[in-house]
PDB file of N, CA and C in Angstrom:
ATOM      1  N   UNK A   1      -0.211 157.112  17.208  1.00  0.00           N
ATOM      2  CA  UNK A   1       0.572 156.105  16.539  1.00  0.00           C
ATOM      3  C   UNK A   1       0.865 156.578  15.116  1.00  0.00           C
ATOM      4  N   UNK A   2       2.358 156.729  14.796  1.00  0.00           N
ATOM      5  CA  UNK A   2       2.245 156.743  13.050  1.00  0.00           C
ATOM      6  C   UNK A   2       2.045 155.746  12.405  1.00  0.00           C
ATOM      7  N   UNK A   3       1.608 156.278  11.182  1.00  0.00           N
ATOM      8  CA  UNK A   3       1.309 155.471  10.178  1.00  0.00           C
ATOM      9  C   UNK A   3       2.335 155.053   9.446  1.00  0.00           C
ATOM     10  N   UNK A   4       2.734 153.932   8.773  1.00  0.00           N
ATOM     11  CA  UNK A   4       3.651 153.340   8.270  1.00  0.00           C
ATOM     12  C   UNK A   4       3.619 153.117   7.028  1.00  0.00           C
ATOM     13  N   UNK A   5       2.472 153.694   6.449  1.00  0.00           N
ATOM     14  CA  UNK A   5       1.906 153.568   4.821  1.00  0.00           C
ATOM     15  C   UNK A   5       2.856 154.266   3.817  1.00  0.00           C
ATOM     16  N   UNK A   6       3.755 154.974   4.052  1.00  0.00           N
ATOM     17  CA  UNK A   6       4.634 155.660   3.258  1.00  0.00           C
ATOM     18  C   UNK A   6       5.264 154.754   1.724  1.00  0.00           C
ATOM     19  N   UNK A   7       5.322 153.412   2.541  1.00  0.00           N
ATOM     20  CA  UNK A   7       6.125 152.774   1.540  1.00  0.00           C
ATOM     21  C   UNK A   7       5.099 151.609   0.555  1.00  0.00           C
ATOM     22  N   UNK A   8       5.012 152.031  -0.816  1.00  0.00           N
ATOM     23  CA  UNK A   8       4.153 151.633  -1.564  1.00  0.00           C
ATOM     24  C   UNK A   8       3.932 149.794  -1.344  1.00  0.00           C
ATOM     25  N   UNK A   9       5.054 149.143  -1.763  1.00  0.00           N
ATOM     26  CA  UNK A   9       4.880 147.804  -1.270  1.00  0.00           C
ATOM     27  C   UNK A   9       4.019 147.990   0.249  1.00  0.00           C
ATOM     28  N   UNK A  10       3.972 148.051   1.181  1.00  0.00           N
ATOM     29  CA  UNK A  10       3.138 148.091   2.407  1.00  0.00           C
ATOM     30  C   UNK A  10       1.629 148.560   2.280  1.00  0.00           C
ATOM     31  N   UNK A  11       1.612 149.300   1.058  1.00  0.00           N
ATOM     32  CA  UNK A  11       0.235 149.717   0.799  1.00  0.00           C
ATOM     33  C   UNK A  11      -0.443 148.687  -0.259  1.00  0.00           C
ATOM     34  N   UNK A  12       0.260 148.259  -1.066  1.00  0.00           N
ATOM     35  CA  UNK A  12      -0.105 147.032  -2.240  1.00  0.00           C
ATOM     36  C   UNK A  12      -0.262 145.870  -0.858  1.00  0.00           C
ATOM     37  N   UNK A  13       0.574 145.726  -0.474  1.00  0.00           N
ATOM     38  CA  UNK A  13       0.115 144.346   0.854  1.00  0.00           C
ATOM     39  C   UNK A  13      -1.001 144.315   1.234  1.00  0.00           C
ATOM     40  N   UNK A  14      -1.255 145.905   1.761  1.00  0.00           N
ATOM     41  CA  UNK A  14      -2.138 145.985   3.082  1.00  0.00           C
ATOM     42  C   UNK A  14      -3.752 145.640   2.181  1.00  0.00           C
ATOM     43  N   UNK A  15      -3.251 146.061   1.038  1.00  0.00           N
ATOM     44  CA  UNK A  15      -4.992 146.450  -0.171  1.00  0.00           C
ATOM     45  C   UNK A  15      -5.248 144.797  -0.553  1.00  0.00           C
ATOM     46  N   UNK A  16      -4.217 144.627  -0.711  1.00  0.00           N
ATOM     47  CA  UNK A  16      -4.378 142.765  -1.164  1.00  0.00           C
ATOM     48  C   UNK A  16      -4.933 142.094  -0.239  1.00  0.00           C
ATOM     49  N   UNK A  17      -4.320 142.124   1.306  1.00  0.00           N
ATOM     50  CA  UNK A  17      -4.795 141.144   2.501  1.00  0.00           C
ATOM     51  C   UNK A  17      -6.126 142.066   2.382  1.00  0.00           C
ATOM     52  N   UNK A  18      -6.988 142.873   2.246  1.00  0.00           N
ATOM     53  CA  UNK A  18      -8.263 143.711   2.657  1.00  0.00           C
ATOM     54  C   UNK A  18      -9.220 142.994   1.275  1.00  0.00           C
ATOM     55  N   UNK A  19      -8.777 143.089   0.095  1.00  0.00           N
ATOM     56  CA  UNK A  19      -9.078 142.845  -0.866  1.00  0.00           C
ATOM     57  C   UNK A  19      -9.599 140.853  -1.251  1.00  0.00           C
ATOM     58  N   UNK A  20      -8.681 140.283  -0.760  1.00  0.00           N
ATOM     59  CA  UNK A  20      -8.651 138.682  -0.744  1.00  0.00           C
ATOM     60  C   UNK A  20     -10.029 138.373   0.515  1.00  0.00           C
ATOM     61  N   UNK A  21      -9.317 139.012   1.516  1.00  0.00           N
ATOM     62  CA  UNK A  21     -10.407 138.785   2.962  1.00  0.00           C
ATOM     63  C   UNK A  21     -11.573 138.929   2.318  1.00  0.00           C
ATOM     64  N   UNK A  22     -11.905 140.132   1.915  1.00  0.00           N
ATOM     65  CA  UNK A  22     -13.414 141.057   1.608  1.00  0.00           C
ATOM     66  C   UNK A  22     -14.157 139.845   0.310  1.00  0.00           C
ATOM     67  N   UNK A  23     -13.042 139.135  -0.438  1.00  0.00           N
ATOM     68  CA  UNK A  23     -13.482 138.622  -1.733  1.00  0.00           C
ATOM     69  C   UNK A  23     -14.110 137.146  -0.909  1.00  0.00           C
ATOM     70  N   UNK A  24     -13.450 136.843   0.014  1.00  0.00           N
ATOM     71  CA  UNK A  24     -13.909 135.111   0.622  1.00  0.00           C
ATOM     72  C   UNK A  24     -14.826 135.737   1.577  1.00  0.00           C
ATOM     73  N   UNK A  25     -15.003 136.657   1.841  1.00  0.00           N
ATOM     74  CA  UNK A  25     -16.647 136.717   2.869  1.00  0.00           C
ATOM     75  C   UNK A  25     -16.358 136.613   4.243  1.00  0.00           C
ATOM     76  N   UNK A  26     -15.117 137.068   4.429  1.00  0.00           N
ATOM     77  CA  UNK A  26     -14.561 136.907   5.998  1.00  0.00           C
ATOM     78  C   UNK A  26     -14.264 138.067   7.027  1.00  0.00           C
ATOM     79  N   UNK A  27     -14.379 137.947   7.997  1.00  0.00           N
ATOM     80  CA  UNK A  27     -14.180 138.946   8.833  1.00  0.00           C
ATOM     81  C   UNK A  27     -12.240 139.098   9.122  1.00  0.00           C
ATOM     82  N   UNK A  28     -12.787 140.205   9.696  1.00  0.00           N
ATOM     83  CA  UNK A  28     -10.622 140.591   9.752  1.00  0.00           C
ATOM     84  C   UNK A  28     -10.764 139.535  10.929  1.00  0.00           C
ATOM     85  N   UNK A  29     -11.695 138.922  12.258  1.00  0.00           N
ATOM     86  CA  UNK A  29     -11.609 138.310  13.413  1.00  0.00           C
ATOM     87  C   UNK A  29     -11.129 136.750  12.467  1.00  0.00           C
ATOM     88  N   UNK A  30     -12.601 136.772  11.796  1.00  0.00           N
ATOM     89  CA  UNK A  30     -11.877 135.366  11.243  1.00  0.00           C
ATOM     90  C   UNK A  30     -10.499 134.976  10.836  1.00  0.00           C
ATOM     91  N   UNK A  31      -9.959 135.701   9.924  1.00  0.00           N
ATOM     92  CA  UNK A  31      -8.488 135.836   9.206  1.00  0.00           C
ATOM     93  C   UNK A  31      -8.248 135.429  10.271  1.00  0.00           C
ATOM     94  N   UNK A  32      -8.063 135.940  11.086  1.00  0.00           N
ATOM     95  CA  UNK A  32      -7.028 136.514  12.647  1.00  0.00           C
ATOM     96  C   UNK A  32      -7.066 135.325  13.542  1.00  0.00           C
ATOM     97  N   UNK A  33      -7.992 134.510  13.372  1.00  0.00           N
ATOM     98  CA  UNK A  33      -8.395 133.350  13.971  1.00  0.00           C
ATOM     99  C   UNK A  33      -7.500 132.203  13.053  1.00  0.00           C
ATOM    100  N   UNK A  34      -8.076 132.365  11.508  1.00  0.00           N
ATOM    101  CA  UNK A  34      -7.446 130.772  10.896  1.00  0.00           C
ATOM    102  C   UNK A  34      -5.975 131.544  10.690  1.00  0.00           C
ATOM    103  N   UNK A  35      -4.960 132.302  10.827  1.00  0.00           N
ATOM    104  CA  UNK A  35      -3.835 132.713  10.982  1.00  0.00           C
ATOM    105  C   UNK A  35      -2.884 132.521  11.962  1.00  0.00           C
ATOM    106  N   UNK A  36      -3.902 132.336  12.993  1.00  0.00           N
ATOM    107  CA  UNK A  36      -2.996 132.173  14.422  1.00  0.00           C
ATOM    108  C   UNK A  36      -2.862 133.661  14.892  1.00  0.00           C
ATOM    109  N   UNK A  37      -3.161 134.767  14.427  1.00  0.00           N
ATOM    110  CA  UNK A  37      -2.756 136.031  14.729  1.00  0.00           C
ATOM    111  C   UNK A  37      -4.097 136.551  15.753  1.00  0.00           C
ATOM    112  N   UNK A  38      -3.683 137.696  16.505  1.00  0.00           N
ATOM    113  CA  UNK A  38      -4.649 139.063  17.310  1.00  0.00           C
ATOM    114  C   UNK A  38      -5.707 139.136  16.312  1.00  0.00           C
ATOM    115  N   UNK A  39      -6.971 139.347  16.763  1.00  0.00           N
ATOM    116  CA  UNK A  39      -7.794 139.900  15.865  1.00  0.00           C
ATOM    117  C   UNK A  39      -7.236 141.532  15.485  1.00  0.00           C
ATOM    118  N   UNK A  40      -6.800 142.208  16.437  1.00  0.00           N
ATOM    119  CA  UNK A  40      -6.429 143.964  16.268  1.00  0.00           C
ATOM    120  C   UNK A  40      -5.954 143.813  15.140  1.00  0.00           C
ATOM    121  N   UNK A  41      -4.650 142.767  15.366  1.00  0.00           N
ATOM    122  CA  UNK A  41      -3.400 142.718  14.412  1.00  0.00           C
ATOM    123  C   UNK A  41      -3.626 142.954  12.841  1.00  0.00           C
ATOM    124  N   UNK A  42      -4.665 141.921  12.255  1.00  0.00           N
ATOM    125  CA  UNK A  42      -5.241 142.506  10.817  1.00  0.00           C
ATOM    126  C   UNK A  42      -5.737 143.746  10.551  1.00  0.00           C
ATOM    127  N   UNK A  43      -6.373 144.206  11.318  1.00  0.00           N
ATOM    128  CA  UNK A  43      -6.787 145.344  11.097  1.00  0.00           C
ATOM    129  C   UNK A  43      -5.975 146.509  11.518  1.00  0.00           C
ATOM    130  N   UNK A  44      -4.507 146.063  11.685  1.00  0.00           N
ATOM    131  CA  UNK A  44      -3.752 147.315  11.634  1.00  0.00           C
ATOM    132  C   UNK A  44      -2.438 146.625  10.931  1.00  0.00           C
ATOM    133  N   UNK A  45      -2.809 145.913  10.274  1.00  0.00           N
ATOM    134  CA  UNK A  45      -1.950 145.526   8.918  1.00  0.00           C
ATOM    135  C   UNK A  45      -2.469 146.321   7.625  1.00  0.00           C
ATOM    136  N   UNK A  46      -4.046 146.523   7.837  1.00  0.00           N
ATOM    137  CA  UNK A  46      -5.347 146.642   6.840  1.00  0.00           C
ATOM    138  C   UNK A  46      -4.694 148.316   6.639  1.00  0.00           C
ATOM    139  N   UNK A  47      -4.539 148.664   7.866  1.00  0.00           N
ATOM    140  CA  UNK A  47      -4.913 150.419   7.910  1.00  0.00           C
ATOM    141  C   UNK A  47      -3.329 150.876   7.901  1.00  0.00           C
ATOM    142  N   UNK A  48      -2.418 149.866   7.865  1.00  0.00           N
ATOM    143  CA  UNK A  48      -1.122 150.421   7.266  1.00  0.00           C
ATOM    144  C   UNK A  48      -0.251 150.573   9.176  1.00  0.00           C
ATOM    145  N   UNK A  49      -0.990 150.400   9.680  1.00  0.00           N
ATOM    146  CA  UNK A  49       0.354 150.967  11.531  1.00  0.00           C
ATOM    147  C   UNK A  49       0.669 149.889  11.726  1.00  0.00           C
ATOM    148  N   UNK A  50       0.905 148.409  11.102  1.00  0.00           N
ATOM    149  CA  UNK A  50       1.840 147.622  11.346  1.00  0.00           C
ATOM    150  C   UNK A  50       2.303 147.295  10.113  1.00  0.00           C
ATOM    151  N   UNK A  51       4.009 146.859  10.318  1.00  0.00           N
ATOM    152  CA  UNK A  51       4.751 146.529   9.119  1.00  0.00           C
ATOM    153  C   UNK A  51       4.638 144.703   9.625  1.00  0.00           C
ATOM    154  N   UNK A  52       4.302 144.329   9.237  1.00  0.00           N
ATOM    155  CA  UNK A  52       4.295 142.918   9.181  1.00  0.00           C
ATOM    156  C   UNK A  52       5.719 142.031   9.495  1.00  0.00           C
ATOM    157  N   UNK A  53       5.823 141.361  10.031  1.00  0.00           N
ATOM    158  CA  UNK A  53       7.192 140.104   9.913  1.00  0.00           C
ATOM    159  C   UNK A  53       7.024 138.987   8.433  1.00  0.00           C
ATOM    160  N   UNK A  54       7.764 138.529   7.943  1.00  0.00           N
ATOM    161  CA  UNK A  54       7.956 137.991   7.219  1.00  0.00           C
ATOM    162  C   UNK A  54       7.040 136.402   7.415  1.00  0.00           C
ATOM    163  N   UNK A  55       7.218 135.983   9.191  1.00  0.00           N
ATOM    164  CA  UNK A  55       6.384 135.228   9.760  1.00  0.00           C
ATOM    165  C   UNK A  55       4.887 135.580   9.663  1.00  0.00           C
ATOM    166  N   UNK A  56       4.757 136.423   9.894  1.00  0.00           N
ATOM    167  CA  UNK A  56       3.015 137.036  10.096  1.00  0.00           C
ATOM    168  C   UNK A  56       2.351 137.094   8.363  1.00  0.00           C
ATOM    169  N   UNK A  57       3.308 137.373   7.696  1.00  0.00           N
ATOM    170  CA  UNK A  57       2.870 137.525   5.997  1.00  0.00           C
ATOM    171  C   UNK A  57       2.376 136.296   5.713  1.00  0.00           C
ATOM    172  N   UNK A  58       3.116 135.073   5.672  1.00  0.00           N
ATOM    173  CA  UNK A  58       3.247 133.678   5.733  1.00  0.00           C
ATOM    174  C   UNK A  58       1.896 133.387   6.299  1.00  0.00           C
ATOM    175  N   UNK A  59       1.764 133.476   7.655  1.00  0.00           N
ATOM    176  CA  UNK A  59       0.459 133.478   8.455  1.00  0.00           C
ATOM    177  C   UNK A  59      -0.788 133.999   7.852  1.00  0.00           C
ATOM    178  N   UNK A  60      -0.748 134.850   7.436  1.00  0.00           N
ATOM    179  CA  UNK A  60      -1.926 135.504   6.989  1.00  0.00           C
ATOM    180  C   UNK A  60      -1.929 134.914   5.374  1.00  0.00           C
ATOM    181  N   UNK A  61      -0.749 134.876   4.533  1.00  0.00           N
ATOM    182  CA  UNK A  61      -1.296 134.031   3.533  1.00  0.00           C
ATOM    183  C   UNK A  61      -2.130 132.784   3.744  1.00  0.00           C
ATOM    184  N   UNK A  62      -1.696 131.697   4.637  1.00  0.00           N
ATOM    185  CA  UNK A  62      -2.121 130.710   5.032  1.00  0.00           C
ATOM    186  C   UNK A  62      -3.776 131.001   5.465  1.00  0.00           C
ATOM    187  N   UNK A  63      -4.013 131.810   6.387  1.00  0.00           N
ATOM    188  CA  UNK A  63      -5.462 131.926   6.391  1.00  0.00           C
ATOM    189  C   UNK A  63      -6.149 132.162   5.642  1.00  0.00           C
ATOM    190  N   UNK A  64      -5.212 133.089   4.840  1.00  0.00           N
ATOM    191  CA  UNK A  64      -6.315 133.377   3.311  1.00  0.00           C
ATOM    192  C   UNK A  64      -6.170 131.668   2.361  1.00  0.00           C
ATOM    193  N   UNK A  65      -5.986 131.331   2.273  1.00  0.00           N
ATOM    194  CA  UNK A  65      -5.713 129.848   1.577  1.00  0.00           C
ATOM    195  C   UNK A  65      -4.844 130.439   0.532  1.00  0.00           C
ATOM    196  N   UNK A  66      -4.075 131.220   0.446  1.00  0.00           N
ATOM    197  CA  UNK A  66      -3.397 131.781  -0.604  1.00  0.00           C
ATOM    198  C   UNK A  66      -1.655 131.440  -0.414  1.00  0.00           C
ATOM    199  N   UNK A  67      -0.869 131.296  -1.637  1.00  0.00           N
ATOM    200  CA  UNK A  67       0.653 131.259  -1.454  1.00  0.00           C
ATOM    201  C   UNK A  67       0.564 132.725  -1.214  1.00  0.00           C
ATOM    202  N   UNK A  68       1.684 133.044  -0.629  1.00  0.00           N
ATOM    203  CA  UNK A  68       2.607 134.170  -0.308  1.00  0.00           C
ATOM    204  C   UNK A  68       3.096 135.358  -1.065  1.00  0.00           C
ATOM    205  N   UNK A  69       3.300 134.378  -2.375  1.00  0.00           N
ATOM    206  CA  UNK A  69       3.165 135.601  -3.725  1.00  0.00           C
ATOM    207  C   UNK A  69       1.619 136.175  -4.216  1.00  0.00           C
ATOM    208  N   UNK A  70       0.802 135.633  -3.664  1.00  0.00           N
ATOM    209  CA  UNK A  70      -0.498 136.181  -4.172  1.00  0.00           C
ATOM    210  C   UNK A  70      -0.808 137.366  -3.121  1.00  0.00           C
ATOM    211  N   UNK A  71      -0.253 137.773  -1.913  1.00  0.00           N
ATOM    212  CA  UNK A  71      -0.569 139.156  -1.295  1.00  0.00           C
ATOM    213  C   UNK A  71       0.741 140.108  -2.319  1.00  0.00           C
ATOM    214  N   UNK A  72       1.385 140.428  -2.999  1.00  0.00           N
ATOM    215  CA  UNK A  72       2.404 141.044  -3.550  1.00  0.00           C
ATOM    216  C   UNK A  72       2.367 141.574  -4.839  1.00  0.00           C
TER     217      UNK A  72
END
């Protein structure tokens, strides 16, 4: 699978959603759970081989209890 990390915004995302998770004491399953998302799915948001939907960003802010501008 390639990696999709090339593009700096995708790497500031991916460090923020890893960074917020790691700071509230949560597992990538949990996120993945209060998100509505795959457990895989975070953790290949985390490691850069998925580019996210605009929907799924949203999602994963929401699990983090965070607005949308705070992964960015």
């Amino acid at each position: 699978m390639q990696n999709i990390g090339d593009s700096n915004y995708l790497k500031q995302f991916a460090q923020r959603v890893r960074t917020l998770r790691e700071a509230q004491g949560i597992s990538q399953e949990k996120l993945a759970e209060r998100a509505g998302l795959h457990r895989t799915y975070i953790g290949m948001v985390e490691r850069l081989e998925r580019n996210p939907s605009l929907v799924c960003i949203h999602k994963i802010a929401n699990g983090l209890g965070v607005h949308i501008t705070e992964l960015f």
